[in-house]
PDB file of N, CA and C in Angstrom:
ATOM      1  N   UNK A   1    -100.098 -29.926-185.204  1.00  0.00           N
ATOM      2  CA  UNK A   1     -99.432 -28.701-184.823  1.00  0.00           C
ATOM      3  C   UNK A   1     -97.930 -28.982-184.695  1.00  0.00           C
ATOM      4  N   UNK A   2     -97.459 -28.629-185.847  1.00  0.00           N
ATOM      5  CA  UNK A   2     -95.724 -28.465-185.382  1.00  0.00           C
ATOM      6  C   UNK A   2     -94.802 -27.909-184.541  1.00  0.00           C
ATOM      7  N   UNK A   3     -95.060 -26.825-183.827  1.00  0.00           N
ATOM      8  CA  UNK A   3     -94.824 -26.675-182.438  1.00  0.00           C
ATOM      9  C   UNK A   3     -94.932 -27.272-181.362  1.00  0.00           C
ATOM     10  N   UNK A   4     -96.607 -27.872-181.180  1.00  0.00           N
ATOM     11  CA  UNK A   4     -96.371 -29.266-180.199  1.00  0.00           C
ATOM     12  C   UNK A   4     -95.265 -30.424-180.895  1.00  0.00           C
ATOM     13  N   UNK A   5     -95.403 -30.759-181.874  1.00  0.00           N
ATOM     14  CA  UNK A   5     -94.768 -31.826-182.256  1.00  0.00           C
ATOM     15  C   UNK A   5     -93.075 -31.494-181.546  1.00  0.00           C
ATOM     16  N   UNK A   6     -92.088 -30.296-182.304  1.00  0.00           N
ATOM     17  CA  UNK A   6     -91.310 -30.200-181.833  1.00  0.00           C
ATOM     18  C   UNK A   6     -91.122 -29.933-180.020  1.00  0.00           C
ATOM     19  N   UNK A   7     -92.048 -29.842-179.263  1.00  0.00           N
ATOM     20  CA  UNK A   7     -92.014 -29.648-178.160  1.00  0.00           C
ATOM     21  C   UNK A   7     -91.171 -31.429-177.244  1.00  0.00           C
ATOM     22  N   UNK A   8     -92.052 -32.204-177.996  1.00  0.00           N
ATOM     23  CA  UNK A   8     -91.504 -33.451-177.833  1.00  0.00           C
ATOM     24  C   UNK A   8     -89.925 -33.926-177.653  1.00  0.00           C
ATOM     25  N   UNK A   9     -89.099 -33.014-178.652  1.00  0.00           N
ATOM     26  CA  UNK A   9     -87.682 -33.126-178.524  1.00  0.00           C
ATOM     27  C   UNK A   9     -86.752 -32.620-178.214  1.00  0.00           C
ATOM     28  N   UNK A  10     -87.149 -31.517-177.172  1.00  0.00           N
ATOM     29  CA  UNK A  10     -86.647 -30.518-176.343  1.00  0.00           C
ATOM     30  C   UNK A  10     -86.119 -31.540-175.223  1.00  0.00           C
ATOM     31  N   UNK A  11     -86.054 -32.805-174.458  1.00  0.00           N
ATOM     32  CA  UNK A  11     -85.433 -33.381-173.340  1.00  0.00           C
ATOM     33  C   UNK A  11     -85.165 -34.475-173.873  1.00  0.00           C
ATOM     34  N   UNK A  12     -85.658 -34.828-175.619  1.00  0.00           N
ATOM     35  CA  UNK A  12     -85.122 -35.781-175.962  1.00  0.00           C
ATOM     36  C   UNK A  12     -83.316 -35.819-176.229  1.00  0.00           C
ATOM     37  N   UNK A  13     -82.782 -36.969-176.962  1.00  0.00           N
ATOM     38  CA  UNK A  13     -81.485 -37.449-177.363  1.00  0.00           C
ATOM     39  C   UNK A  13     -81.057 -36.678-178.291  1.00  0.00           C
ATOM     40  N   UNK A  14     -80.187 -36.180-178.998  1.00  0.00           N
ATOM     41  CA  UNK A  14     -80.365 -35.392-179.949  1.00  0.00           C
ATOM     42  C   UNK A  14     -80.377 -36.330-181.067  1.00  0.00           C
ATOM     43  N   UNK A  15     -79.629 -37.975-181.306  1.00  0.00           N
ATOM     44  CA  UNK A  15     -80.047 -38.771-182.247  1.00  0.00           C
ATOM     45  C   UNK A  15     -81.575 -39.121-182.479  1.00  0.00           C
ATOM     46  N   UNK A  16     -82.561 -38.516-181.577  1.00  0.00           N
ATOM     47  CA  UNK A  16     -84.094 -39.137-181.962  1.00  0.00           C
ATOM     48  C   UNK A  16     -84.354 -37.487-183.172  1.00  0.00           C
ATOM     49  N   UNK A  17     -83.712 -36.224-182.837  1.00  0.00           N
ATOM     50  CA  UNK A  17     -84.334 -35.391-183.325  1.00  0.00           C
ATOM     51  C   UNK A  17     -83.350 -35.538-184.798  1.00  0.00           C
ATOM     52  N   UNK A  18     -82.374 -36.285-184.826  1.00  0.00           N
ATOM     53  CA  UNK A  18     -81.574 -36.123-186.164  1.00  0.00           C
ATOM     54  C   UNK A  18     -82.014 -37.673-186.512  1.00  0.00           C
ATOM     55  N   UNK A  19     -83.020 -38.189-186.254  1.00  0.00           N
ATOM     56  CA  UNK A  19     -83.575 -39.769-187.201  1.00  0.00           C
ATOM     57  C   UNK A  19     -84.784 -39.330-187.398  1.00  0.00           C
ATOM     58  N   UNK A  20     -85.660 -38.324-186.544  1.00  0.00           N
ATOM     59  CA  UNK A  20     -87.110 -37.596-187.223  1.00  0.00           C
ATOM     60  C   UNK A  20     -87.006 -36.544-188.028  1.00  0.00           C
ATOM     61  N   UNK A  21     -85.929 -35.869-187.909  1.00  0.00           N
ATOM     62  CA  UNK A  21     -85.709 -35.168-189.028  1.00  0.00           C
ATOM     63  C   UNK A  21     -85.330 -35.208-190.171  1.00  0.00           C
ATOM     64  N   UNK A  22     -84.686 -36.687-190.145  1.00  0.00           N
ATOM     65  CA  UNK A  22     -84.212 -37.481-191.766  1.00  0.00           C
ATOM     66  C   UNK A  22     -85.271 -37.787-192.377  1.00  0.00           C
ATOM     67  N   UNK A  23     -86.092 -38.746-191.731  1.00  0.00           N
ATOM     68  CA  UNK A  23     -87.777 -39.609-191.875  1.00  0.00           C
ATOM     69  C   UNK A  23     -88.586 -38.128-192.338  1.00  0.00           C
ATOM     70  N   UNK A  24     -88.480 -36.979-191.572  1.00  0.00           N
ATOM     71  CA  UNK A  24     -89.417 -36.202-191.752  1.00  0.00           C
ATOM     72  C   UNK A  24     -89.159 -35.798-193.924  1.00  0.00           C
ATOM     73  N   UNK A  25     -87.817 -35.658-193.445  1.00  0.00           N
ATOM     74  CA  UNK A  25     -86.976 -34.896-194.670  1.00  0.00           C
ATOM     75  C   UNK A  25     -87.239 -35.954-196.232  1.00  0.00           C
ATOM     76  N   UNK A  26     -86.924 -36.879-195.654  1.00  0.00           N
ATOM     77  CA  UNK A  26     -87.273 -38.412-196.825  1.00  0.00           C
ATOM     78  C   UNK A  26     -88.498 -38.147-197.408  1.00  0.00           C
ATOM     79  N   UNK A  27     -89.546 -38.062-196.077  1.00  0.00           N
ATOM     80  CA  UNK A  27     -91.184 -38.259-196.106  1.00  0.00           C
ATOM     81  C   UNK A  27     -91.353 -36.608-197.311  1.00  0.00           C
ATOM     82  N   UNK A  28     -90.643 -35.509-197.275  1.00  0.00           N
ATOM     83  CA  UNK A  28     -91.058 -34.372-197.532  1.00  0.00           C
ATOM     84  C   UNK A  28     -90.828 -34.474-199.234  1.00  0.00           C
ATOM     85  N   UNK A  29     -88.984 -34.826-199.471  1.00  0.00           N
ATOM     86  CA  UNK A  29     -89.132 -35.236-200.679  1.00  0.00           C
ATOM     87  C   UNK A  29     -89.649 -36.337-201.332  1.00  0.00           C
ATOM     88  N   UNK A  30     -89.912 -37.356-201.318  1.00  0.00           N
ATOM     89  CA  UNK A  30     -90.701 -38.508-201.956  1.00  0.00           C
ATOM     90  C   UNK A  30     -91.867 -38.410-202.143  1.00  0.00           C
ATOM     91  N   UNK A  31     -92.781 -38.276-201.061  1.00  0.00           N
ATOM     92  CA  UNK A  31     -94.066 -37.920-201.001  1.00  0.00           C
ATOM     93  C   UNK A  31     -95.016 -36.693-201.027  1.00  0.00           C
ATOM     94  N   UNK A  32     -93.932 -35.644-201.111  1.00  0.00           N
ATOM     95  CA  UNK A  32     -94.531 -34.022-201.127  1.00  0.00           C
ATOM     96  C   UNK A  32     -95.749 -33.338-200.005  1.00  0.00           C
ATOM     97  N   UNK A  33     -95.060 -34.751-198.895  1.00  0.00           N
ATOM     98  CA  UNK A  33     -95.923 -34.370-197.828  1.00  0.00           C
ATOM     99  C   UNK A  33     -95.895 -33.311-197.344  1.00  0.00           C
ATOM    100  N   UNK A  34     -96.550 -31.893-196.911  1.00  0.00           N
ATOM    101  CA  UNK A  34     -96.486 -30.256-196.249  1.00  0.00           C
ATOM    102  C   UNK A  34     -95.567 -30.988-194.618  1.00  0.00           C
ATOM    103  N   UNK A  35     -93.898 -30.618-194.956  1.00  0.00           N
ATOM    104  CA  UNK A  35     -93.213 -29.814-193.740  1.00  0.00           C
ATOM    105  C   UNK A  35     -93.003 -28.842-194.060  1.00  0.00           C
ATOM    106  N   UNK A  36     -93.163 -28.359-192.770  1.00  0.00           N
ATOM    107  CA  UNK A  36     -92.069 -26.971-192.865  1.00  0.00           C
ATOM    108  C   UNK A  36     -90.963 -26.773-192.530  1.00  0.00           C
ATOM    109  N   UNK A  37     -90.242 -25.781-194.062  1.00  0.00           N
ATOM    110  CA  UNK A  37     -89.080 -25.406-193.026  1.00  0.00           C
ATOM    111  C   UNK A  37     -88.388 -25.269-192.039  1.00  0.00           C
ATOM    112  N   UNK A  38     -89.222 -24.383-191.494  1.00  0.00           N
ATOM    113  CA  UNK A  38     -89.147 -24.411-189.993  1.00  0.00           C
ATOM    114  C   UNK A  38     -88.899 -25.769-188.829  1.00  0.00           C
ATOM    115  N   UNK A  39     -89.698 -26.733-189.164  1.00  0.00           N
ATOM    116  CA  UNK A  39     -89.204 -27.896-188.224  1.00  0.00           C
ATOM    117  C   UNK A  39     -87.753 -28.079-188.894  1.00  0.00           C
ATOM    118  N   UNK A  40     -87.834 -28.719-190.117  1.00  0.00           N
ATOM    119  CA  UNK A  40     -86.510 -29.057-190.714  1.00  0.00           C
ATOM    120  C   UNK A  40     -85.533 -28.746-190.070  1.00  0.00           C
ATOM    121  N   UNK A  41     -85.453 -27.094-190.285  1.00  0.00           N
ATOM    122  CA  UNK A  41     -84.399 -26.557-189.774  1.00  0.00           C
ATOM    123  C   UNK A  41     -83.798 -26.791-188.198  1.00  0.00           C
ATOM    124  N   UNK A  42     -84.967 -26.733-187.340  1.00  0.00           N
ATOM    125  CA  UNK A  42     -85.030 -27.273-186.024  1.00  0.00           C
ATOM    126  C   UNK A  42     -84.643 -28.312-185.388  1.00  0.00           C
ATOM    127  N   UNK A  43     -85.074 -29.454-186.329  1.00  0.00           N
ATOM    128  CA  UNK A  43     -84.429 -30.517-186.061  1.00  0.00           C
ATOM    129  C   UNK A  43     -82.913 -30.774-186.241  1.00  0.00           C
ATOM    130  N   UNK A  44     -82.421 -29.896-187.819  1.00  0.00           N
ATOM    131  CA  UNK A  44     -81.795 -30.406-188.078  1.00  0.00           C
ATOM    132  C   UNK A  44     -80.429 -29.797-187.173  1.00  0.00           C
ATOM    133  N   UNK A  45     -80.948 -28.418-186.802  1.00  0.00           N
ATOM    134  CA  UNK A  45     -79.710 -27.865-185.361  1.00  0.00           C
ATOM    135  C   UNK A  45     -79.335 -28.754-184.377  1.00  0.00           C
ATOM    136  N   UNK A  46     -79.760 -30.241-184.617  1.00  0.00           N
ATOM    137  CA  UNK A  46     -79.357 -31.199-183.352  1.00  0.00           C
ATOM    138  C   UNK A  46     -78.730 -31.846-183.989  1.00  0.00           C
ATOM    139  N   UNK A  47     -78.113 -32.113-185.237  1.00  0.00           N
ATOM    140  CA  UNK A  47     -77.393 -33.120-185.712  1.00  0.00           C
ATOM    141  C   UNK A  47     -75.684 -32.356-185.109  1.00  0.00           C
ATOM    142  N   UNK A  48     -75.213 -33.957-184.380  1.00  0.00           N
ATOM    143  CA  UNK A  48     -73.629 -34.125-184.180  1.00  0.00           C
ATOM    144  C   UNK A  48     -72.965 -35.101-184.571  1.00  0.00           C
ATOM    145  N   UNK A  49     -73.569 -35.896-184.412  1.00  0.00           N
ATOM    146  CA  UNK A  49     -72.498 -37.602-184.353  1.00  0.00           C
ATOM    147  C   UNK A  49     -73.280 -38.151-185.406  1.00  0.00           C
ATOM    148  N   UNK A  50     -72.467 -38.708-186.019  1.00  0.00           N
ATOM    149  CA  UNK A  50     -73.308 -40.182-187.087  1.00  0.00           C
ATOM    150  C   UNK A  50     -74.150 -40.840-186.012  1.00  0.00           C
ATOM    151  N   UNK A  51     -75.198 -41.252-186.760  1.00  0.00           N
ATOM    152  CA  UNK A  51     -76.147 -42.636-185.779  1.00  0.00           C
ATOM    153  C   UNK A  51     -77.084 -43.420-186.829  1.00  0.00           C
ATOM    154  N   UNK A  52     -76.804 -44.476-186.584  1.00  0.00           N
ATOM    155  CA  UNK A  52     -77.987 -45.371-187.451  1.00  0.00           C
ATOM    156  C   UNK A  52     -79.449 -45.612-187.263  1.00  0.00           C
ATOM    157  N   UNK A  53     -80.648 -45.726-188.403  1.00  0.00           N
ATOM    158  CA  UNK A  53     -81.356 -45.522-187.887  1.00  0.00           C
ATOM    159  C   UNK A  53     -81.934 -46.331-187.180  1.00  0.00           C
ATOM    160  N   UNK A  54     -81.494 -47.979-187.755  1.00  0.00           N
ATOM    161  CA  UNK A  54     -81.328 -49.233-186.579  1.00  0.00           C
ATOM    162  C   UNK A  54     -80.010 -49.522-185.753  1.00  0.00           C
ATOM    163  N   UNK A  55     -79.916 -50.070-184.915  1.00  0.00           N
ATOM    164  CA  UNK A  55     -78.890 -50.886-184.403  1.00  0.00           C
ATOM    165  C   UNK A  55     -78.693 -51.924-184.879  1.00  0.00           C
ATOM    166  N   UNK A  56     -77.892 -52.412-186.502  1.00  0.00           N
ATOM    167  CA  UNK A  56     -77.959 -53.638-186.781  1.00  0.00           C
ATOM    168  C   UNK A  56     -76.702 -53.486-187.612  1.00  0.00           C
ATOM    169  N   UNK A  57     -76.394 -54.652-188.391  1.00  0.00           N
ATOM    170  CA  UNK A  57     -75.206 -54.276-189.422  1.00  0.00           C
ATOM    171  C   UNK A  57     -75.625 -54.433-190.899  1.00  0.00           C
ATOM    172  N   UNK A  58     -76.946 -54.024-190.984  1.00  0.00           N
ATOM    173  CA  UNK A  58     -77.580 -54.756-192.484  1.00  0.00           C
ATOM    174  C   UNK A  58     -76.283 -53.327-193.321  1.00  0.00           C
ATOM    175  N   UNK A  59     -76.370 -53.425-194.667  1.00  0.00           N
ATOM    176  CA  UNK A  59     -75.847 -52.227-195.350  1.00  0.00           C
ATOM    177  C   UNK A  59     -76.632 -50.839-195.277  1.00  0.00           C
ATOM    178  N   UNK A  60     -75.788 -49.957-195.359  1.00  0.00           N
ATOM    179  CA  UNK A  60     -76.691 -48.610-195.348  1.00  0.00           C
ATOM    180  C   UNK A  60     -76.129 -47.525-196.346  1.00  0.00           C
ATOM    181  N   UNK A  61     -77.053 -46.371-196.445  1.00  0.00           N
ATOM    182  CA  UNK A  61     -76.915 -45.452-197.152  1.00  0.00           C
ATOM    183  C   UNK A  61     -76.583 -44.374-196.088  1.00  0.00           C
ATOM    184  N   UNK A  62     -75.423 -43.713-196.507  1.00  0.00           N
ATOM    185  CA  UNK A  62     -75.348 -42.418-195.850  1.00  0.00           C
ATOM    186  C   UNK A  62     -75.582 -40.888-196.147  1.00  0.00           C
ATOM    187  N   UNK A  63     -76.533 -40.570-195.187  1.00  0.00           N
ATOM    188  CA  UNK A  63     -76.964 -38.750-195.594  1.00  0.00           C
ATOM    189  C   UNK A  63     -76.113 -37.923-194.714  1.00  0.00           C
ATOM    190  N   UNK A  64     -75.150 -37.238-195.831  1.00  0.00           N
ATOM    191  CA  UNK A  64     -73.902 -36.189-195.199  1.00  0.00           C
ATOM    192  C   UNK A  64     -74.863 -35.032-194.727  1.00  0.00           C
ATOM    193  N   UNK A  65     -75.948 -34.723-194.871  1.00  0.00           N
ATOM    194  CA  UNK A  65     -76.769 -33.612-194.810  1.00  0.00           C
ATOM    195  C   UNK A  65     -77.428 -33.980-193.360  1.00  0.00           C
ATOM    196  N   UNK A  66     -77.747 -35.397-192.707  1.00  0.00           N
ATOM    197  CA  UNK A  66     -78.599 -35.919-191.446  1.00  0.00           C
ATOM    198  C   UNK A  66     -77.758 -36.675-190.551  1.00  0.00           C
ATOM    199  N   UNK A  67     -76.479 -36.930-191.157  1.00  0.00           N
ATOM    200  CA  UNK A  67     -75.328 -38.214-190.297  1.00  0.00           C
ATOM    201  C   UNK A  67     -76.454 -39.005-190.354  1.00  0.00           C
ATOM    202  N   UNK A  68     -76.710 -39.259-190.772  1.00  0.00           N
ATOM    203  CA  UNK A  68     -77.539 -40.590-190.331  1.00  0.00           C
ATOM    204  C   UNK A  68     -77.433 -41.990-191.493  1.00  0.00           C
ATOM    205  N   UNK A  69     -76.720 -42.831-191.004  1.00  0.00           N
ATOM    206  CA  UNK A  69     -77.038 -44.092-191.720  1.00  0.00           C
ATOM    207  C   UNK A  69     -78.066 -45.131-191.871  1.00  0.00           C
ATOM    208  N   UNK A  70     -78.733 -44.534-192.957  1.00  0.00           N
ATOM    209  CA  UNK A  70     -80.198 -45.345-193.574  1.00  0.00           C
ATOM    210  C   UNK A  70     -79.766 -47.067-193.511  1.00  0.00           C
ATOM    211  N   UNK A  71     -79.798 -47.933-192.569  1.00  0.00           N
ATOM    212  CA  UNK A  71     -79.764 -49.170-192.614  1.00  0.00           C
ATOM    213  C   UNK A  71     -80.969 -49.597-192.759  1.00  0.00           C
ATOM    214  N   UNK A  72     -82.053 -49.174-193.254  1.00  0.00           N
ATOM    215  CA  UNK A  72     -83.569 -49.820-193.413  1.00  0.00           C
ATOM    216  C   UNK A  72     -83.767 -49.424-194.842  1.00  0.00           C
ATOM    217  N   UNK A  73     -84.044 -48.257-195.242  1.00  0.00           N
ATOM    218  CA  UNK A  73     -84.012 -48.096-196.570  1.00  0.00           C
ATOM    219  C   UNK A  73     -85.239 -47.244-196.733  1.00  0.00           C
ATOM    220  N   UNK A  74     -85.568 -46.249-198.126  1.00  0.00           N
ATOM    221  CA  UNK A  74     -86.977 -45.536-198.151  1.00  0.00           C
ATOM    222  C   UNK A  74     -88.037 -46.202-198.017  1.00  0.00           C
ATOM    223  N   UNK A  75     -87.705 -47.387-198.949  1.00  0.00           N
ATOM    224  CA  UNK A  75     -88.809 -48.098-199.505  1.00  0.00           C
ATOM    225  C   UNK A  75     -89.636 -48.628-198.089  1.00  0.00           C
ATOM    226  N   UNK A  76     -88.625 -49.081-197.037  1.00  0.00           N
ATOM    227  CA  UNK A  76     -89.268 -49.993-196.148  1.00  0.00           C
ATOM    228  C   UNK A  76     -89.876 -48.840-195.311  1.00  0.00           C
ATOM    229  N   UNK A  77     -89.077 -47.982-194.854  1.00  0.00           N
ATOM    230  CA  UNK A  77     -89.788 -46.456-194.226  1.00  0.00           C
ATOM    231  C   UNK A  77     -90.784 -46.087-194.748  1.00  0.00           C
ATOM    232  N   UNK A  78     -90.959 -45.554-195.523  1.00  0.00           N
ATOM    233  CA  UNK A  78     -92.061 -44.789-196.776  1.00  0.00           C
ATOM    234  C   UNK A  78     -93.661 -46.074-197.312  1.00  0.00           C
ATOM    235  N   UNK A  79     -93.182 -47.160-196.861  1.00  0.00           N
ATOM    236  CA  UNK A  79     -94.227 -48.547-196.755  1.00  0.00           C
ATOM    237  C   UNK A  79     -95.678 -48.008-196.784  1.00  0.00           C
ATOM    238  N   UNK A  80     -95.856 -47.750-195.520  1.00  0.00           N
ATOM    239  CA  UNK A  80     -97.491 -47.494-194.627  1.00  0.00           C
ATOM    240  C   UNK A  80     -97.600 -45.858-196.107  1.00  0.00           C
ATOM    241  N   UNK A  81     -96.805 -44.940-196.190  1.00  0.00           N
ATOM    242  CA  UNK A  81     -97.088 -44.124-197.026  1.00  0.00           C
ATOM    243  C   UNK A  81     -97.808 -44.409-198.926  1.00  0.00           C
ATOM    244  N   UNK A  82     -97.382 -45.325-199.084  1.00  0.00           N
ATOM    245  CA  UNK A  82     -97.601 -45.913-200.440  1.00  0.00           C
ATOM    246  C   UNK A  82     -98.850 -47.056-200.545  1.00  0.00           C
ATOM    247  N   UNK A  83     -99.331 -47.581-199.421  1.00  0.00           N
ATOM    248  CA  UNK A  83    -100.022 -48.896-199.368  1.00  0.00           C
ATOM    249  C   UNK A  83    -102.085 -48.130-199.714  1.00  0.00           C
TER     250      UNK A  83
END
């Protein structure tokens, strides 16, 4: 249920709802997994600040659309999805 799900990030950080909404967004195009709009959009009303999705200095990719700097990568995210 995506309503509970988003219920979860109502007292969260707003960087947890703009790194599940990247992951969600990644997961939606690559894998054609069913989100909805609707979360997307939800989540994505919390993006402000750049944030990485680790704390590390490996290299990253940046999404102007999530601020978010991919320092892990699809492949390693998207893993458990492909196996």
């Amino acid at each position: 249920n995506w309503d509970e799900f988003l219920k979860y990030f109502e007292k969260a950080p707003k960087s947890l709802s703009q790194k599940a909404g990247y992951i969600l967004n990644l997961m939606k195009k690559e894998t054609n997994y069913k989100v909805s709009n609707h979360i997307i959009k939800q989540l994505k009303s919390k993006v402000k600040c750049p944030v990485k999705l680790e704390n590390n200095s490996k290299p990253s990719i940046y999404s102007r659309e999530w601020k978010v700097q991919d320092n892990i990568g699809k492949k390693i995210i998207l893993a458990w999805w492909y196996q």
